[in-house]
Protein backbone atom coordinates (compact mmCIF):
# COMPACT_ATOMS: atom_id res chain seq x y z
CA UNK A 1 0.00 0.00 0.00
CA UNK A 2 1.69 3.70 -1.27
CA UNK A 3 1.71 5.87 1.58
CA UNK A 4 -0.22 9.24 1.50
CA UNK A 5 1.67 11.96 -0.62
CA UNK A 6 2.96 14.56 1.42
CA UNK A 7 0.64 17.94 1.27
CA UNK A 8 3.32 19.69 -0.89
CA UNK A 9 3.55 16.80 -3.64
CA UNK A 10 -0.66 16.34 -3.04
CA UNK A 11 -0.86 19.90 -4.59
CA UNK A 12 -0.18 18.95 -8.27
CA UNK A 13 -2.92 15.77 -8.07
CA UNK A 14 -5.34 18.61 -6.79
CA UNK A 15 -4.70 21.12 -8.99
CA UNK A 16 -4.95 19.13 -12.12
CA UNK A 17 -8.13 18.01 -11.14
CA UNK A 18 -9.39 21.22 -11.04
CA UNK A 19 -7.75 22.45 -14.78
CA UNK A 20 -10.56 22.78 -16.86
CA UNK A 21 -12.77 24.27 -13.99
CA UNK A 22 -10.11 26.83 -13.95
CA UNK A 23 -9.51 27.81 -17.26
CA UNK A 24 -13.61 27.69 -17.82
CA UNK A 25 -13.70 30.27 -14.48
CA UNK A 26 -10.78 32.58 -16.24
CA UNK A 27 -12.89 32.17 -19.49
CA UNK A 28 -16.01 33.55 -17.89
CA UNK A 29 -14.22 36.78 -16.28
CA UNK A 30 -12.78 37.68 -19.66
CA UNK A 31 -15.81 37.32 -21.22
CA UNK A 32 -17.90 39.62 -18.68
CA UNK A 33 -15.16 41.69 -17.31
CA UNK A 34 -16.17 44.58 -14.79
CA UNK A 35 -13.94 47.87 -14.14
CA UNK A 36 -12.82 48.96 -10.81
CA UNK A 37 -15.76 48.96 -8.11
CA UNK A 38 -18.39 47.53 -10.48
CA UNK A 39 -17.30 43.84 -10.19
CA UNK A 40 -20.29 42.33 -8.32
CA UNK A 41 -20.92 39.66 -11.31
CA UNK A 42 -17.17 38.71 -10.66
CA UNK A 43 -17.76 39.00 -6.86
CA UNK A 44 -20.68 36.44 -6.99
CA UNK A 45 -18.97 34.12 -9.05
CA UNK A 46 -15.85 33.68 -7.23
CA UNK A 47 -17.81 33.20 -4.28
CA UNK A 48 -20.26 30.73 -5.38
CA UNK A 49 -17.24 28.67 -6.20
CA UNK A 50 -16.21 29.30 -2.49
CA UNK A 51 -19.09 28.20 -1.06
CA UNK A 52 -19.19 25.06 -3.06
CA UNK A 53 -15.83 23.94 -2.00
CA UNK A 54 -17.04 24.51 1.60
CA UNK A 55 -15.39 27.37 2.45
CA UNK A 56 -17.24 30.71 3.95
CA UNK A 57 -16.22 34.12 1.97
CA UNK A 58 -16.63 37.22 3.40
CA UNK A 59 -17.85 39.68 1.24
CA UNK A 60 -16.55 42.80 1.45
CA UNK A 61 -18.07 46.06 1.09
CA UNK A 62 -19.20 47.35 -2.20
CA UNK A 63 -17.26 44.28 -4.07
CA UNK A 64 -14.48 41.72 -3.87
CA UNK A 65 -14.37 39.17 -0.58
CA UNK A 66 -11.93 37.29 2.10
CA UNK A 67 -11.76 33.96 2.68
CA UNK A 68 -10.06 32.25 5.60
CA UNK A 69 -9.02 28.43 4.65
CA UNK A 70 -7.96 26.86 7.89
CA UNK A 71 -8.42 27.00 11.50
CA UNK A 72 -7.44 30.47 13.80
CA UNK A 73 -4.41 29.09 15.33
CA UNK A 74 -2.85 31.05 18.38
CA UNK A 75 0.37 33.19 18.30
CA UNK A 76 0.54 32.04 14.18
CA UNK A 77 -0.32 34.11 11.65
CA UNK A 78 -2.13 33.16 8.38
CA UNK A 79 -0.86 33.61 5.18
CA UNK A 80 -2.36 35.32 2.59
CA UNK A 81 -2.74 35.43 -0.86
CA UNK A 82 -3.98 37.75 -3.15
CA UNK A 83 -5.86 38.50 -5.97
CA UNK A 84 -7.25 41.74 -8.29
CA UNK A 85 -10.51 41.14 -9.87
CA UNK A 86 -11.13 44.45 -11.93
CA UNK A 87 -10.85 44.87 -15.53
CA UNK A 88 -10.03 48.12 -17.70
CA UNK A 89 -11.54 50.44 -20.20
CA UNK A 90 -9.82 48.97 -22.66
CA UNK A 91 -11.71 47.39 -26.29
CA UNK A 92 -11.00 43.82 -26.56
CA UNK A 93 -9.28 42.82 -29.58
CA UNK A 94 -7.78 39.18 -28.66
CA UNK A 95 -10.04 37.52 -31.12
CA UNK A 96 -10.91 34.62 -28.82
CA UNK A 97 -14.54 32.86 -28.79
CA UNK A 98 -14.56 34.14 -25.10
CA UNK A 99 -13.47 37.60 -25.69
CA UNK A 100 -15.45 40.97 -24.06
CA UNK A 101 -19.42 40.71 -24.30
CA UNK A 102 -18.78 44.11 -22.57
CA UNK A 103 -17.97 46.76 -25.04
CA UNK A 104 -15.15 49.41 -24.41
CA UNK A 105 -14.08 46.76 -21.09
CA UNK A 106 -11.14 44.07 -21.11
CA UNK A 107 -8.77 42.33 -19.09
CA UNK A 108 -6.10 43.20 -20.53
CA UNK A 109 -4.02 43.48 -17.33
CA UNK A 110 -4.28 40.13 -16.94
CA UNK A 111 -6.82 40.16 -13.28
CA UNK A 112 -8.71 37.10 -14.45
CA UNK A 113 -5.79 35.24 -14.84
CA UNK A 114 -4.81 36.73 -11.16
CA UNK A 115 -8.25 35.61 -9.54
CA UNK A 116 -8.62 32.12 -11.16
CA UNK A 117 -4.75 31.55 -9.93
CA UNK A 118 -5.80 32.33 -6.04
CA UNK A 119 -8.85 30.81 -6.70
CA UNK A 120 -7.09 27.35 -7.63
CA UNK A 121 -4.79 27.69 -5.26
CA UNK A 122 -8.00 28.02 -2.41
CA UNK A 123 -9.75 25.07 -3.52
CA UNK A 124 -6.59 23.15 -3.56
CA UNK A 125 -5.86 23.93 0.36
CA UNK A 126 -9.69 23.49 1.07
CA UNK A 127 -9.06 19.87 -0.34
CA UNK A 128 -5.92 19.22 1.63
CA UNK A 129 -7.30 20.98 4.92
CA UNK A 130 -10.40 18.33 4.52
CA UNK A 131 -7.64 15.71 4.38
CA UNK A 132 -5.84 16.96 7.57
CA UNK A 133 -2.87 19.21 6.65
CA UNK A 134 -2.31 22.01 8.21
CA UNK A 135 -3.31 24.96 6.74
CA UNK A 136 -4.02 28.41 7.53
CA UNK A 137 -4.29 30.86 4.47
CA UNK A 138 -6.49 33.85 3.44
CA UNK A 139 -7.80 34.73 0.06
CA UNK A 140 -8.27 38.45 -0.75
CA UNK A 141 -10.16 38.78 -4.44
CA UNK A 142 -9.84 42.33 -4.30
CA UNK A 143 -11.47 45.21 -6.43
CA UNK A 144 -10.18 48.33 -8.08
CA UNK A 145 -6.66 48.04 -8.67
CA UNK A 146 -6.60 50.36 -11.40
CA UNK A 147 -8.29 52.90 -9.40
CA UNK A 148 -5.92 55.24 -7.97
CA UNK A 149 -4.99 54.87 -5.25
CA UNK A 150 -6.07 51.43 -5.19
CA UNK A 151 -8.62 49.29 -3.76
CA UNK A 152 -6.37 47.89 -1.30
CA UNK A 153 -6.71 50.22 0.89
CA UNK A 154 -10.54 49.87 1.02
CA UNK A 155 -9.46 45.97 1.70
CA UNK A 156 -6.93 46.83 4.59
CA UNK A 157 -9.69 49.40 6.45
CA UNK A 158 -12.45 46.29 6.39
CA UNK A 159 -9.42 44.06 8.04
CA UNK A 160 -7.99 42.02 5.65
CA UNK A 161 -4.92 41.69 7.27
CA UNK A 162 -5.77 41.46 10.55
CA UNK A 163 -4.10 38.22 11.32
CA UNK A 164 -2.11 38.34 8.53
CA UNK A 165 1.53 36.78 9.02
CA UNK A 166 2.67 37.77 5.22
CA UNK A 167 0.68 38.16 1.50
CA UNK A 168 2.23 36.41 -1.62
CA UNK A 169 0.68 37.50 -4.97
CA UNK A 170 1.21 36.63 -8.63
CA UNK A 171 1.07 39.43 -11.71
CA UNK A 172 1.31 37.64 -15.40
CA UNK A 173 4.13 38.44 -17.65
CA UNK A 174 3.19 38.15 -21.23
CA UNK A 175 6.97 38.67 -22.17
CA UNK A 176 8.32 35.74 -20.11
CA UNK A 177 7.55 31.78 -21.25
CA UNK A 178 4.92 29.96 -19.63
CA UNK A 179 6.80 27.92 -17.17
CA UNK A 180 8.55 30.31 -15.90
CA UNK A 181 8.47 32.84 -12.89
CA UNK A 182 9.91 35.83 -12.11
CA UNK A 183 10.76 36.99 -8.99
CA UNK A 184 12.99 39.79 -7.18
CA UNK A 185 14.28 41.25 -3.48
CA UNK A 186 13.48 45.12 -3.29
CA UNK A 187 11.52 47.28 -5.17
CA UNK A 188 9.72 45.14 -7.98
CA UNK A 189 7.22 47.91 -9.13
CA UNK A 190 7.40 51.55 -9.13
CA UNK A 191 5.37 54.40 -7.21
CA UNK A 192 3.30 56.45 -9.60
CA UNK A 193 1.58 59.93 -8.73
CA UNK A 194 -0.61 61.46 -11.39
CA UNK A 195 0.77 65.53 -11.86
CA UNK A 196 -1.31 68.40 -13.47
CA UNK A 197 0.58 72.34 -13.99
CA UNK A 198 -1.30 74.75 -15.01
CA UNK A 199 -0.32 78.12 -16.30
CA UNK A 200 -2.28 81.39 -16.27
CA UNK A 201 -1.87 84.38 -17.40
CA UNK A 202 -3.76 87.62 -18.92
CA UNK A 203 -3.55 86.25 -22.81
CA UNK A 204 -2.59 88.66 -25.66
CA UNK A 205 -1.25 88.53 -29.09
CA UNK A 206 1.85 86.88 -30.09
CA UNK A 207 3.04 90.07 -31.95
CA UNK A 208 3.18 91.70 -28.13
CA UNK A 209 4.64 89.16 -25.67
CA UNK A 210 6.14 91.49 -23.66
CA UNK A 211 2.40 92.85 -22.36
CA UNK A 212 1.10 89.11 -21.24
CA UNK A 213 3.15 85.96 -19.87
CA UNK A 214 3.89 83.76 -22.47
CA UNK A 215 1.73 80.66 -21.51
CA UNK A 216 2.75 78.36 -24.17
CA UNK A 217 6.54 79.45 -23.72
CA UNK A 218 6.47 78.73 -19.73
CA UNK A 219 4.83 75.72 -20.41
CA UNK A 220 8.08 74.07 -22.65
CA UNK A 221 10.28 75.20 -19.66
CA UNK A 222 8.14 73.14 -17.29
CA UNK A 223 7.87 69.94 -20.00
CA UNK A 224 11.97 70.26 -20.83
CA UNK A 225 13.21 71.72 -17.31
CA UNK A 226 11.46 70.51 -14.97
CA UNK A 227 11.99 66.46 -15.12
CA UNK A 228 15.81 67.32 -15.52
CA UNK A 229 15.57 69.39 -12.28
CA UNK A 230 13.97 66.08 -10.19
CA UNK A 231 17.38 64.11 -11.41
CA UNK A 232 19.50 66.27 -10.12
CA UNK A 233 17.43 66.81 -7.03
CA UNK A 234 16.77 63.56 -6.36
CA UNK A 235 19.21 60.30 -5.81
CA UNK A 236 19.40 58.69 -9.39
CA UNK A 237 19.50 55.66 -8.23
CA UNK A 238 15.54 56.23 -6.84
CA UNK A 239 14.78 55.72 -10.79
CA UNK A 240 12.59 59.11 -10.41
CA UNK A 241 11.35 59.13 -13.85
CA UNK A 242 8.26 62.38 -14.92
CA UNK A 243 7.18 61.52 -18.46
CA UNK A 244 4.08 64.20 -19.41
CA UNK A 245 1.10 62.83 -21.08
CA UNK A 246 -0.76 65.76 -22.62
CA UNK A 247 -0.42 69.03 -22.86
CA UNK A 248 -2.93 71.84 -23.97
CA UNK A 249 -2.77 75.30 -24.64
CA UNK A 250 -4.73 77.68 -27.08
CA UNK A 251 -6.59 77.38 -30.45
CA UNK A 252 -5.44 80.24 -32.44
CA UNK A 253 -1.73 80.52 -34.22
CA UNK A 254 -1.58 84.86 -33.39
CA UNK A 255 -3.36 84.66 -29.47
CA UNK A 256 -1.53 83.74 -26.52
CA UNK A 257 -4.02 81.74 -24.32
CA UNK A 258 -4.73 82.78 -21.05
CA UNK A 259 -3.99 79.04 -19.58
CA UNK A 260 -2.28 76.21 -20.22
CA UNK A 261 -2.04 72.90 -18.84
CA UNK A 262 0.39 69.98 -18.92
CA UNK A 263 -0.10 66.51 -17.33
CA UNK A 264 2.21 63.30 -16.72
CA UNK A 265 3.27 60.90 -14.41
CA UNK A 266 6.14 60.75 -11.85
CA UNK A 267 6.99 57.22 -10.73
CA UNK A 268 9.91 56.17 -9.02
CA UNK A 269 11.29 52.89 -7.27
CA UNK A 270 12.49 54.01 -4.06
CA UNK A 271 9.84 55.04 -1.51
CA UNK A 272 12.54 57.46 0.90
CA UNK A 273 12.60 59.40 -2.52
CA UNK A 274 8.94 59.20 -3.38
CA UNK A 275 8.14 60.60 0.46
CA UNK A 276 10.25 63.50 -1.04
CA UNK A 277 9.64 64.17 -4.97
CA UNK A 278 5.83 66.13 -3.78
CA UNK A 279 7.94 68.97 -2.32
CA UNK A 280 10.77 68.83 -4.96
CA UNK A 281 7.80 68.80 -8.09
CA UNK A 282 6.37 72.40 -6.34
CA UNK A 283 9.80 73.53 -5.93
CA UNK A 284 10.89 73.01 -9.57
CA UNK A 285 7.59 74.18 -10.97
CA UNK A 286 7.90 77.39 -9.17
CA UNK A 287 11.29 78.02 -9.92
CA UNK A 288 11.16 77.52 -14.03
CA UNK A 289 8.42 79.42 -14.28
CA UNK A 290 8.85 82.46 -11.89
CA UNK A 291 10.83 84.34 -15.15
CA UNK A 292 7.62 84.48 -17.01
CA UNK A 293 4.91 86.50 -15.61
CA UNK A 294 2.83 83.67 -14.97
CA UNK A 295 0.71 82.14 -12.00
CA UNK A 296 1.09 78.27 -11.47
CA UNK A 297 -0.63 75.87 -9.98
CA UNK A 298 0.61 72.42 -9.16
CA UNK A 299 -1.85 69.37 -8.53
CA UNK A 300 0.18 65.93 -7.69
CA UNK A 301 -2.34 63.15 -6.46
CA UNK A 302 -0.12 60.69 -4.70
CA UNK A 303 -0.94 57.36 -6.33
CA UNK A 304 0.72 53.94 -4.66
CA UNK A 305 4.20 53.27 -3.18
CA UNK A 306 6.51 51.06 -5.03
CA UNK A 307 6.04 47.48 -4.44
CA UNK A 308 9.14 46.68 -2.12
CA UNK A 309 9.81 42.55 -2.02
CA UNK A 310 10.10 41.56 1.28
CA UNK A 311 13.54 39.30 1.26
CA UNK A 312 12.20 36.40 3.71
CA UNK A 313 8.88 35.93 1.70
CA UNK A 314 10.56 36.52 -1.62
CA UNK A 315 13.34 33.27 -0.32
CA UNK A 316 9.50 31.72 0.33
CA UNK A 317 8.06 32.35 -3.01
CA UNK A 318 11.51 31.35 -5.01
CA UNK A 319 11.06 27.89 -2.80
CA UNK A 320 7.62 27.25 -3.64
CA UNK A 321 8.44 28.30 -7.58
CA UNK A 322 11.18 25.88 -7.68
CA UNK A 323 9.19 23.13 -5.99
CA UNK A 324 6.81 23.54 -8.89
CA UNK A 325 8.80 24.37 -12.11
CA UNK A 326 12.82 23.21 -10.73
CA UNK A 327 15.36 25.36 -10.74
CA UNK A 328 15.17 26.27 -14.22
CA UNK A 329 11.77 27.71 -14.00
CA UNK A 330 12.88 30.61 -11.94
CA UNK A 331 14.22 33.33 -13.10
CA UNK A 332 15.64 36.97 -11.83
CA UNK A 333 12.97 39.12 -12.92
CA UNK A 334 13.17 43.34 -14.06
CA UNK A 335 12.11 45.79 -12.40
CA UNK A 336 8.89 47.93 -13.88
CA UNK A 337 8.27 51.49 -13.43
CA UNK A 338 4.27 50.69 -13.63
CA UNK A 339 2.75 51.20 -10.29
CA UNK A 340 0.41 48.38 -8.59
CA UNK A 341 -1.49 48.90 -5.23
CA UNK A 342 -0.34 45.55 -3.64
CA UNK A 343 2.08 47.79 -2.67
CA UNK A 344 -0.27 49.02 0.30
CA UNK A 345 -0.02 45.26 1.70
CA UNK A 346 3.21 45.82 2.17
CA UNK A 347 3.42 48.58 4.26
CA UNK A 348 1.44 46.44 6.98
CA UNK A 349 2.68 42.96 6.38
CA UNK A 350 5.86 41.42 5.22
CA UNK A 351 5.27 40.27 1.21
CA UNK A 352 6.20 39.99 -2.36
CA UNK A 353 4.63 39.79 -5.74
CA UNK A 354 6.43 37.37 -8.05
CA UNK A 355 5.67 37.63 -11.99
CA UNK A 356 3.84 34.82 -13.99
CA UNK A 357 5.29 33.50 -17.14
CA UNK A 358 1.62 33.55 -19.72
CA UNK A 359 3.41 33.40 -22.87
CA UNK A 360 3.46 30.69 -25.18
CA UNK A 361 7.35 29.98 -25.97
CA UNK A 362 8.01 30.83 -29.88
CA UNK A 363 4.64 32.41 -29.95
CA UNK A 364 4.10 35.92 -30.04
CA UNK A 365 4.62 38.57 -27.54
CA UNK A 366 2.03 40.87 -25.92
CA UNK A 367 1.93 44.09 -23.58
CA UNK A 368 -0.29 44.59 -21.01
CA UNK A 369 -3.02 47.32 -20.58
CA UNK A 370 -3.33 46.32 -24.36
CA UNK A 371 -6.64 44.46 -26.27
CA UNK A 372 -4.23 42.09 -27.90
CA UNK A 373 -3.64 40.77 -25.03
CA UNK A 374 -3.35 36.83 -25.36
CA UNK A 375 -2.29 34.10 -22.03
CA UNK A 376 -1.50 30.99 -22.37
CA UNK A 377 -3.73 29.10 -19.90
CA UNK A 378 -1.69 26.66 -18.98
CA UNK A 379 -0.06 29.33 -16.51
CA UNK A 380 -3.23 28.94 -14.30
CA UNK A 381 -2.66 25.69 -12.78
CA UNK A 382 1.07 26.54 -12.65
CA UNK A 383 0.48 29.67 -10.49
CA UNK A 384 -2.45 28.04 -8.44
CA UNK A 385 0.22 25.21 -7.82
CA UNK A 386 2.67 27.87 -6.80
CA UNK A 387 0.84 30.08 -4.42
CA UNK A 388 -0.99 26.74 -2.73
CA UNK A 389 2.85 25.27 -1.52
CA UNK A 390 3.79 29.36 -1.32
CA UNK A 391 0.69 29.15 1.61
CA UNK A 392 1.58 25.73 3.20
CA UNK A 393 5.62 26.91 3.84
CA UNK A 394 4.49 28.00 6.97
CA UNK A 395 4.31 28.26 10.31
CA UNK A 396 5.19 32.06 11.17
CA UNK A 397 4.61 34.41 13.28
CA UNK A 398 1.91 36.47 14.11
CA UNK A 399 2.05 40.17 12.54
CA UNK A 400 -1.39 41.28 12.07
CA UNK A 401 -4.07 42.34 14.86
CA UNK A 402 -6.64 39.47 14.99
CA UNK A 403 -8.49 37.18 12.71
CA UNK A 404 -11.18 38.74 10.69
């Protein structure tokens, strides 16, 4: 008679059981995705498939849910794993019989590929907690990541963490191989503020610029001057990067408008030097411009803090990714100066985001935020199989305030 497979090994019997329920789950989000706050269809879904497997979700307010997998267990935290369930504004163009039923809505960020991953990963510790191993995780499907700043932080005031030892997360990577993941100590992800100047000024005619300040003239210092002033301001090695967007002034070749308006983004991967840039921005806008005659106004909504990898549960998540995939299968992964609210997590709990391979070797390559936007599914089961042994590497210690 075999002996019983060890609750590590047990994971890959589970999770291939559950494949094609998977896939059909992922299928179903992309096919009715829901933007940021507005995913009650998703909510439902995910936790009908909860409740089925046993469990009891906790559904948060507005949308998304918790779900604790295990018993409460004194002085030990749980570990939790998380998922973003929002799509974007974004037109589907993949071309797949399950593409957007939604018009002008997509997942092309990849979210349904994060939430059927945790999901998989749930059901396969429900199934192993029913057969005695000890377990104690959390699931957080949670809305409105692409809402700045985040959704998280809605999910940390309702007490997602309380009890929380550390969070492990997944984010797919349509430029690395399925079969592959990506992971990295420090700052993974970048923080990202949204910045709006705007120039005023009396207006005139362009044949008399000494009577007015030049507007449209101020406004190319602050596009050219300004970014350069942050880098020397700033430590370079922050990666302080302010890359403008749009920019709008006037209709008429002779008149010099009365305002003007540029807006960008300033992201940067060090969060001493993110607590900093704010002041710096006004500074530099104030200074470029004071030669011209012009009042300025400065408007920088602070978005999310980089996402800063946690070295202990990064070791964790590089353990549980070469349990799955060998040694092979992980790889060092880059840094990205796109900003993603897990980042909030980590500023309560010790965590780490690690970056899931979807693309299909000698096939084509995709970006994200993009309609194109193609997975290949077999990356499901691989990152359910990944987070489940990522949640079972414990005991630790308790962090958080309480259970839920």
């Amino acid at each position: 008679m075999n002996a019983p497979l060890d609750p590590v090994e047990r994971v890959d019997q589970i999770v291939a059981g559950l494949a094609d329920q998977l896939v059909a789950v992922r299928r179903d989000l992309h096919a009715h995705p829901e933007t940021a706050r507005q995913e009650f269809r998703t909510t439902a879904l995910l936790a009908d498939r909860l409740v089925a497997a046993g469990l009891t979700p906790r559904l948060l307010e507005g949308t998304g849910l918790v779900c604790d997998i295990g018993p409460d267990v004194p002085g030990r935290g749980r570990v939790a794993l998380r998922a973003d369930i929002d799509a974007l504004p974004v037109e589907d163009a993949c071309g797949l019989e399950f593409a957007s039923t939604v018009p002008g809505t997509a997942h092309a960020c990849g979210h349904d590929v994060h939430a059927s991953v945790v999901l998989g990963a749930g059901l396969a510790l429900a199934r192993l907690a029913k057969e005695g191993a000890d377990v104690s995780a959390r699931l957080i499907f949670q809305p409105a990541e692409e809402s700045m700043p985040g959704g998280a932080l809605d999910v940390i005031a309702q007490g997602a963490l309380d009890g929380v030892a550390r969070i492990g997360a997944v984010h797919t990577e349509p430029k690395l191989d399925v079969g592959r993941i990506g992971t990295r100590i420090g700052p993974i992800t970048s923080a990202s503020d949204m910045v709006t100047v705007t120039l005023s000024s009396g207006g005139g005619h362009t044949s008399r610029p000494h009577l007015t300040g030049d507007v449209v003239y101020a406004l190319g210092q602050v596009i050219t001057q300004v970014p350069a002033v942050l880098g020397r301001r700033l430590d370079p090695r922050s990666g302080v990067n302010l890359t403008w967007g749009s920019v709008h002034a006037g209709n008429a070749h002779n008149a010099i408008p009365a305002t003007g308006t540029v807006r960008g983004t300033m992201r940067c991967l060090d969060v001493r030097a993110w607590e900093k840039a704010g002041q710096v921005l006004h500074e530099a806008v104030a200074q470029v411009v004071a030669a011209y005659d012009v009042e300025v106004t400065v408007h920088h909504v602070r978005g999310v803090p980089p996402v800063d990898n946690d070295a202990e549960v990064t070791a964790a998540l590089e353990a549980a990714a070469t349990a799955t995939l060998g040694e092979e299968g992980v790889v060092l992964t880059e840094q990205s100066l796109g900003g993603e609210d897990f980042a909030w997590y980590l500023t309560k709990v010790p965590g780490a985001m690690a970056r899931l391979g979807t693309a299909t070797p000698g096939g084509p390559r995709y970006d994200l935020h993009q309609g194109e936007l193609q997975v290949d599914e077999r990356a499901i089961g691989i990152g359910a199989r990944f987070l489940a042994r990522f949640a079972l590497a414990g005991p630790f210690a308790q962090v958080g305030e309480g259970p839920v």
